[in-house]
N, C-alpha and C. Protein backbone atom coordinates (compact mmCIF):
# COMPACT_ATOMS: atom_id res chain seq x y z
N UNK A 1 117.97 82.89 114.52
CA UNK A 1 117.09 82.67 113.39
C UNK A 1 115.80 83.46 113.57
N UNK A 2 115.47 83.93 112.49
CA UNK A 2 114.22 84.61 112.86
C UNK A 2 112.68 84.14 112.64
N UNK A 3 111.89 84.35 113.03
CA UNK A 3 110.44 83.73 112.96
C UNK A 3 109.84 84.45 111.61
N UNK A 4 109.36 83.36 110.95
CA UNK A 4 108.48 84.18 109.55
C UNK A 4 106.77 84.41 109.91
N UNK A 5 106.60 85.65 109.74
CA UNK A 5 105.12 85.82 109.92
C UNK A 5 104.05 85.94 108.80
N UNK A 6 103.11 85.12 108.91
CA UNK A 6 101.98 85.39 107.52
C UNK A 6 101.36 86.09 107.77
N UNK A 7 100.86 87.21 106.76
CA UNK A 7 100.49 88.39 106.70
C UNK A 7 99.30 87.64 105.97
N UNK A 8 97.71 88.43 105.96
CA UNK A 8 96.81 87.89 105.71
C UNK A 8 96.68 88.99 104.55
N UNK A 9 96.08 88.40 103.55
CA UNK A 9 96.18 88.86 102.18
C UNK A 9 98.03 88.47 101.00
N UNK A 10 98.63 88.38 101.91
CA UNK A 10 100.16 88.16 101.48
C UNK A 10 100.48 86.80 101.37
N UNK A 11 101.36 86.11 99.59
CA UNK A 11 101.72 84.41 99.72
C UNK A 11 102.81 84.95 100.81
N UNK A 12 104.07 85.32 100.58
CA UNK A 12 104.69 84.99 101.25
C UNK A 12 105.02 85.58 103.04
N UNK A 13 105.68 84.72 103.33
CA UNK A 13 105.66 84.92 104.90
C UNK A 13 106.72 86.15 105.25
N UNK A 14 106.92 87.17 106.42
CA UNK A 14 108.02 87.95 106.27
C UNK A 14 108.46 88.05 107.46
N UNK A 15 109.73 88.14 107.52
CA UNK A 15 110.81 87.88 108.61
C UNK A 15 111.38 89.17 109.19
N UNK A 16 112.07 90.24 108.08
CA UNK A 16 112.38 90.96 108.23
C UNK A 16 111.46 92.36 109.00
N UNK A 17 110.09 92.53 108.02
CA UNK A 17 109.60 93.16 108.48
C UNK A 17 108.69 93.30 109.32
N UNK A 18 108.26 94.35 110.27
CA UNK A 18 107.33 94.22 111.58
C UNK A 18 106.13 94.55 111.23
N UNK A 19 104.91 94.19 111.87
CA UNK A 19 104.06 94.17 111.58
C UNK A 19 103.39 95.45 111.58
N UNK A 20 103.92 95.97 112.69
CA UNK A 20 103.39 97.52 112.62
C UNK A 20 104.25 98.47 111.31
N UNK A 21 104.57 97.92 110.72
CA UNK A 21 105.21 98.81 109.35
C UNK A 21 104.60 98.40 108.12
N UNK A 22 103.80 97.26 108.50
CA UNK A 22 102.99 97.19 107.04
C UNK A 22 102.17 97.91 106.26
N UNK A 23 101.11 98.95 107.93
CA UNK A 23 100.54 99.97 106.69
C UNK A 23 101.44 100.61 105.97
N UNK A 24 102.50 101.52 106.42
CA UNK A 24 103.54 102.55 106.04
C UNK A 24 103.83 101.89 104.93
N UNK A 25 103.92 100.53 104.75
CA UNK A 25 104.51 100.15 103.19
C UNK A 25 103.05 99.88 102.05
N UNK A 26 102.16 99.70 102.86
CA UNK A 26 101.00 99.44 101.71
C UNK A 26 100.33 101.40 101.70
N UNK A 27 100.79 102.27 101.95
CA UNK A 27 100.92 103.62 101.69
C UNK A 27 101.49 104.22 100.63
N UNK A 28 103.06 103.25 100.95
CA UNK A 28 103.86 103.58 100.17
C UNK A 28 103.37 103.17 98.74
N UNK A 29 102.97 102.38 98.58
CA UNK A 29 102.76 101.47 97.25
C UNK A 29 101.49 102.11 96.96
N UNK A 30 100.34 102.71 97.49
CA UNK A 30 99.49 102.95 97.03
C UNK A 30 99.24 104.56 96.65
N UNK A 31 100.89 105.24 97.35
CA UNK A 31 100.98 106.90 96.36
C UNK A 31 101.59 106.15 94.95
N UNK A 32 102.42 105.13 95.06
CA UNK A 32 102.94 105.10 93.86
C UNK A 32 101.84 104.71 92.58
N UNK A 33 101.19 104.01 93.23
CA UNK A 33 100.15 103.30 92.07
C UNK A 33 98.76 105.04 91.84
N UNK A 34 99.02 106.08 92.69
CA UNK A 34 97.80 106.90 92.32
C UNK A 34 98.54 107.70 91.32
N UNK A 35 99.84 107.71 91.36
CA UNK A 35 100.83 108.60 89.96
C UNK A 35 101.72 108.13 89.64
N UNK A 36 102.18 106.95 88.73
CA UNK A 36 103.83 106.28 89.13
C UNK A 36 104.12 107.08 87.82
N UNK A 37 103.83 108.25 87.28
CA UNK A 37 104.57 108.83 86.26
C UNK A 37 105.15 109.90 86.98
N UNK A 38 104.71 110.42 88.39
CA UNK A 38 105.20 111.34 89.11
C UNK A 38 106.32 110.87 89.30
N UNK A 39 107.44 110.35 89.35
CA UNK A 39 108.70 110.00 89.99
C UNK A 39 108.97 110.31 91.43
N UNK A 40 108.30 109.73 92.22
CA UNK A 40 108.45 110.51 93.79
C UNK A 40 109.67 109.10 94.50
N UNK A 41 110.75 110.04 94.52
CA UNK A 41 111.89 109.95 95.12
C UNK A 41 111.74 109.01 96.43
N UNK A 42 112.44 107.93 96.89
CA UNK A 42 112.58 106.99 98.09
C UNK A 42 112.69 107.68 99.42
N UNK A 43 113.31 108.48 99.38
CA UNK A 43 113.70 109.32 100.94
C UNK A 43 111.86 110.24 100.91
N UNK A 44 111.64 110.13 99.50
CA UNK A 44 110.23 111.66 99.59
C UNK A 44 108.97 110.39 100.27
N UNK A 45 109.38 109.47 99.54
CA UNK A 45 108.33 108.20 99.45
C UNK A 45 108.15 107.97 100.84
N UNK A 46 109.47 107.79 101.73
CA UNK A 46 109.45 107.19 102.62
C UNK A 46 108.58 108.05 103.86
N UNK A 47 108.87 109.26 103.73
CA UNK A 47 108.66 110.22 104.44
C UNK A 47 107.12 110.53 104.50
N UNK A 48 106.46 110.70 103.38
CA UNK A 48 105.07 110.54 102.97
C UNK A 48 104.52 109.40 103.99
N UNK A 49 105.01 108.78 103.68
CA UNK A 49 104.34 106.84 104.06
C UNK A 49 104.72 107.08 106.08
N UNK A 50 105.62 107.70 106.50
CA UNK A 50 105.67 107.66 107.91
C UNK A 50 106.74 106.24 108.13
N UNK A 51 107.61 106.19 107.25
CA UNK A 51 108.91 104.87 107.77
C UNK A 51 109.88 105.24 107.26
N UNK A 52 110.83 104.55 107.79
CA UNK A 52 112.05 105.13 107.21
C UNK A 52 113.09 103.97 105.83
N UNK A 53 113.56 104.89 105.41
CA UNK A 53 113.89 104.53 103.98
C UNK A 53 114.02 103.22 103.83
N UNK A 54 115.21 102.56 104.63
CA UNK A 54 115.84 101.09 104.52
C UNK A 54 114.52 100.50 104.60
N UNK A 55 113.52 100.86 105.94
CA UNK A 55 112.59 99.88 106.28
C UNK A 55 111.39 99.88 105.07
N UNK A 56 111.67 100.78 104.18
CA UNK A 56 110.52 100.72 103.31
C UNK A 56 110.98 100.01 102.61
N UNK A 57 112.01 100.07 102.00
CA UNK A 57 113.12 99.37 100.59
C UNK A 57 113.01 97.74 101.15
N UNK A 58 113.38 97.58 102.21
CA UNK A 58 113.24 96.02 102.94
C UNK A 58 111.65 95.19 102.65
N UNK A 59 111.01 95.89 103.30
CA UNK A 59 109.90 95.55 103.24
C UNK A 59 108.96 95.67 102.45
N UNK A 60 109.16 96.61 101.30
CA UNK A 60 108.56 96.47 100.00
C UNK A 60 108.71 95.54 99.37
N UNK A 61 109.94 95.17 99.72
CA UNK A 61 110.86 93.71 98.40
C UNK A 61 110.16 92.63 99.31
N UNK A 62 109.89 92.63 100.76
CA UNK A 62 109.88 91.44 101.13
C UNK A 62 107.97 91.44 101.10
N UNK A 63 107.34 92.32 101.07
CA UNK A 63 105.58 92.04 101.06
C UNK A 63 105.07 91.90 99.00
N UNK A 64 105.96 92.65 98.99
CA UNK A 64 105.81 92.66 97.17
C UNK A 64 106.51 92.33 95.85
N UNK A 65 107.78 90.94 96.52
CA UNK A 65 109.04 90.38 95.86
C UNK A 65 109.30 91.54 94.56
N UNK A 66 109.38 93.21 94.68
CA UNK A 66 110.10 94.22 93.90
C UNK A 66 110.44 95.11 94.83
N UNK A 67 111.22 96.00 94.31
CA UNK A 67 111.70 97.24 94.84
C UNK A 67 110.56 98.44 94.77
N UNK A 68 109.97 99.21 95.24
CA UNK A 68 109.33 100.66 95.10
C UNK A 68 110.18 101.13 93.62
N UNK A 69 111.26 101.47 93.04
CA UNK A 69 111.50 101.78 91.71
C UNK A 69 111.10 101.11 90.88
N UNK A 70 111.19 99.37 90.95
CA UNK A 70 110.75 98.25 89.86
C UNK A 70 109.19 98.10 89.99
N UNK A 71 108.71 98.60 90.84
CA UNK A 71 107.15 98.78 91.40
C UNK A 71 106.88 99.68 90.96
N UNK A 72 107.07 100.62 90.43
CA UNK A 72 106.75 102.14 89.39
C UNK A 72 107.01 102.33 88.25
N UNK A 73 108.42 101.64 87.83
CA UNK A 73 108.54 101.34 86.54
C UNK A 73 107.62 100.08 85.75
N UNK A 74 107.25 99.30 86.51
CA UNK A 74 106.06 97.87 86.03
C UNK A 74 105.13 99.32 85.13
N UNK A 75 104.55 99.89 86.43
CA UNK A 75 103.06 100.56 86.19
C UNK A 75 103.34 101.42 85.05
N UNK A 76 104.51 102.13 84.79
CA UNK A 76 104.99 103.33 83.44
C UNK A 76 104.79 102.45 82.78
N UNK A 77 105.65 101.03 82.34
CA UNK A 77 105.84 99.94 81.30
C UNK A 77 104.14 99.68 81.07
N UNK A 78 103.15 99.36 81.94
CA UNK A 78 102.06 99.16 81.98
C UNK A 78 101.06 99.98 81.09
N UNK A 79 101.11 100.88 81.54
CA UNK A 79 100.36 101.73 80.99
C UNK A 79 100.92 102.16 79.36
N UNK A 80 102.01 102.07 79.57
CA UNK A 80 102.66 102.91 77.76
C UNK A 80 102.23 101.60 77.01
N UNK A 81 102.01 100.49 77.33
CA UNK A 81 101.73 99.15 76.58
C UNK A 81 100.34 99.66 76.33
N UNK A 82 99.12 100.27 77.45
CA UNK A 82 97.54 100.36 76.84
C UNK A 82 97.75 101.95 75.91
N UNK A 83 99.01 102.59 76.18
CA UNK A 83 98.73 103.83 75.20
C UNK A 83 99.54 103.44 73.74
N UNK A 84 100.05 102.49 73.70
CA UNK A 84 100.63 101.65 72.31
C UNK A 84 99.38 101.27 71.36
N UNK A 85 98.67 100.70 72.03
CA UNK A 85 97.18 100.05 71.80
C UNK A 85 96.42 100.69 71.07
N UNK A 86 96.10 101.38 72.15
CA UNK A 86 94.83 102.23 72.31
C UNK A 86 94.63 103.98 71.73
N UNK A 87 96.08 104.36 71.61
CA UNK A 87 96.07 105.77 70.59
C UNK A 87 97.09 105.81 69.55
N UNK A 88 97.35 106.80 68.38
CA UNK A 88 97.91 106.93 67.34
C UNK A 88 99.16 107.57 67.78
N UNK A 89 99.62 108.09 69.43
CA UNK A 89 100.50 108.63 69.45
C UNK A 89 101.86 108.02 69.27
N UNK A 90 102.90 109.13 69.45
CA UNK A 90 104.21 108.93 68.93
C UNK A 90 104.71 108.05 69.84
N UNK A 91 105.82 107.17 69.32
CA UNK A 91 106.24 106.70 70.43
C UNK A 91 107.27 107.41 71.68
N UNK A 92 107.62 108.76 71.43
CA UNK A 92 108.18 109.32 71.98
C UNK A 92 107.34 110.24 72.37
N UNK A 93 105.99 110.40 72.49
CA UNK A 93 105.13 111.06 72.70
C UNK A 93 104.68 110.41 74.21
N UNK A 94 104.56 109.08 73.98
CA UNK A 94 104.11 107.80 74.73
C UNK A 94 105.24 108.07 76.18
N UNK A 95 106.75 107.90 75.29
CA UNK A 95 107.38 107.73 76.90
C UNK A 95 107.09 108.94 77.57
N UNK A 96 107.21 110.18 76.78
CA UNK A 96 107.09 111.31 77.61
C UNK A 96 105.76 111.31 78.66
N UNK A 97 104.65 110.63 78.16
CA UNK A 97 103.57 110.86 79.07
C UNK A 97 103.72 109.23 80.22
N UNK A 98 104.81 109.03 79.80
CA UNK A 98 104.89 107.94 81.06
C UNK A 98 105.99 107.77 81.80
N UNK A 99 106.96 108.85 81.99
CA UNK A 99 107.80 109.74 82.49
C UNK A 99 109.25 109.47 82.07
N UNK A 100 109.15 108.95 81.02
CA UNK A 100 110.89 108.88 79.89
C UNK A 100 111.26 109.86 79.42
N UNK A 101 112.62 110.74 80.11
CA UNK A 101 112.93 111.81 79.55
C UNK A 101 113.67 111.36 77.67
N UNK A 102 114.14 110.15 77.32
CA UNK A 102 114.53 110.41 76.13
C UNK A 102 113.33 108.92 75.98
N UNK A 103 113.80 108.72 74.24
CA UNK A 103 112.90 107.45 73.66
C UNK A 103 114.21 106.55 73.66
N UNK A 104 114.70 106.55 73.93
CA UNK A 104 115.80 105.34 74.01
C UNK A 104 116.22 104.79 75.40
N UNK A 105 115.92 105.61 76.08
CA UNK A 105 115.55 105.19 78.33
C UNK A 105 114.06 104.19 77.67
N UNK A 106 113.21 104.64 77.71
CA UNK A 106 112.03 104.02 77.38
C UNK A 106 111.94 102.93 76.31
N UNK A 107 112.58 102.68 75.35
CA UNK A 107 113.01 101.72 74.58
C UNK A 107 113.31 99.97 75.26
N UNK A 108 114.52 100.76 75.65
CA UNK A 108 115.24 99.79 76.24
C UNK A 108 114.16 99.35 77.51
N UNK A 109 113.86 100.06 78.33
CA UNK A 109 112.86 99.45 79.76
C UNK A 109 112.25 98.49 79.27
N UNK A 110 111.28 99.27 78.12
CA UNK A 110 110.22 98.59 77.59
C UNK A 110 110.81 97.21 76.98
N UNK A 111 111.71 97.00 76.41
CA UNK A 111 111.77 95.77 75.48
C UNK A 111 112.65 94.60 76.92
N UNK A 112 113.12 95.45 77.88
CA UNK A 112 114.12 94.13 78.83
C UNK A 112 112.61 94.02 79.70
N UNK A 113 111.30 94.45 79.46
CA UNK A 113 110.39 94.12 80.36
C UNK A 113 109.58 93.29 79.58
N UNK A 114 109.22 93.36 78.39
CA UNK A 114 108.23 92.84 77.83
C UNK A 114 109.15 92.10 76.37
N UNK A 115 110.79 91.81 76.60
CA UNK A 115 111.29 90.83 75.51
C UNK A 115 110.76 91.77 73.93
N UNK A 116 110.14 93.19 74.16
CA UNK A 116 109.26 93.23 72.53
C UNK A 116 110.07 94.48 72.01
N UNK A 117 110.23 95.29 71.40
CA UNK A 117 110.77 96.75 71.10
C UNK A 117 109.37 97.68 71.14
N UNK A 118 109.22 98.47 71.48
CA UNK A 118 107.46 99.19 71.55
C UNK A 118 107.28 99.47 70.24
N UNK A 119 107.80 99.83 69.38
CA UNK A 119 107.52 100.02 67.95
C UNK A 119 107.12 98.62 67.22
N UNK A 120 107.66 97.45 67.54
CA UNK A 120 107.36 96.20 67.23
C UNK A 120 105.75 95.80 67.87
N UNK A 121 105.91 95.98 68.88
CA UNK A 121 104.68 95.79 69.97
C UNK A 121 103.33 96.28 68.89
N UNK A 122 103.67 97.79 68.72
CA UNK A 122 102.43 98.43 68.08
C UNK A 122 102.21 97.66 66.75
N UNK A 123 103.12 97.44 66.03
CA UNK A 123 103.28 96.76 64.55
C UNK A 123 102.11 95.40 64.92
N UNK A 124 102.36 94.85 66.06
CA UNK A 124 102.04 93.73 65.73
C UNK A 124 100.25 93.48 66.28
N UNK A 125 100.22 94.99 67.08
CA UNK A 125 98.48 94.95 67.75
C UNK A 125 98.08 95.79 66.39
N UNK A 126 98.48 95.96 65.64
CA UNK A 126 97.58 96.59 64.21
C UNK A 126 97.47 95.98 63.26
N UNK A 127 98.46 94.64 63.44
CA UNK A 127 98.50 93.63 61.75
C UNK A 127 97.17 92.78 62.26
């Protein structure tokens, strides 16, 4: 059985991962959050950050209950919600600047993340 360790700043406790790999994963998470429209690849991610792949994928899920992909896609979904808002652009204008090669990849993300359709979304921050 393994021992769970509390990480200070972190709710939950983690088992899997070692303590000396926590910076390498709060690295990891913090190239993703300076561009998550860049798409930077898991093996590129990992390599950047100084750990290796599994141990990043492990220990991302286990310090930040998501994956590094569902952790980049939040922040795209995130942001295309304040450019819904906040400018007149297209909505296929929108995914493109939040790294959706078609409007129907971005559609779909957007509505199984936020239950809304983005065209609905905007309809309803302008009524």
């Amino acid at each position: 059985m393994q021992r769970k360790k509390k990480i200070a700043g972190y709710e939950q406790p983690i088992s899997r991962t070692k303590l000396y790999d926590v910076p390498a994963i709060e690295l990891a998470k913090s190239l993703i959050e300076k561009d998550p429209v860049a798409h930077i690849h898991i093996p590129m991610l990992a390599d950047r950050a100084g750990i290796n792949e599994f141990k990043l994928k492990v220990g991302f899920r286990e310090l930040f209950q998501t994956s590094p992909y569902q952790y980049r896609l939040r922040l795209c979904l995130e942001k295309a919600k304040a450019l819904l808002e906040e400018t007149d652009d297209t909505i296929d204008q929108i995914a493109s600047k939040v790294g959706f090669d078609t409007y129907n990849g971005f559609s779909t993300a957007f509505k199984k993340a936020f239950s809304i359709a983005p065209t609905e979304y905007r309809n309803r921050q302008s009524a």
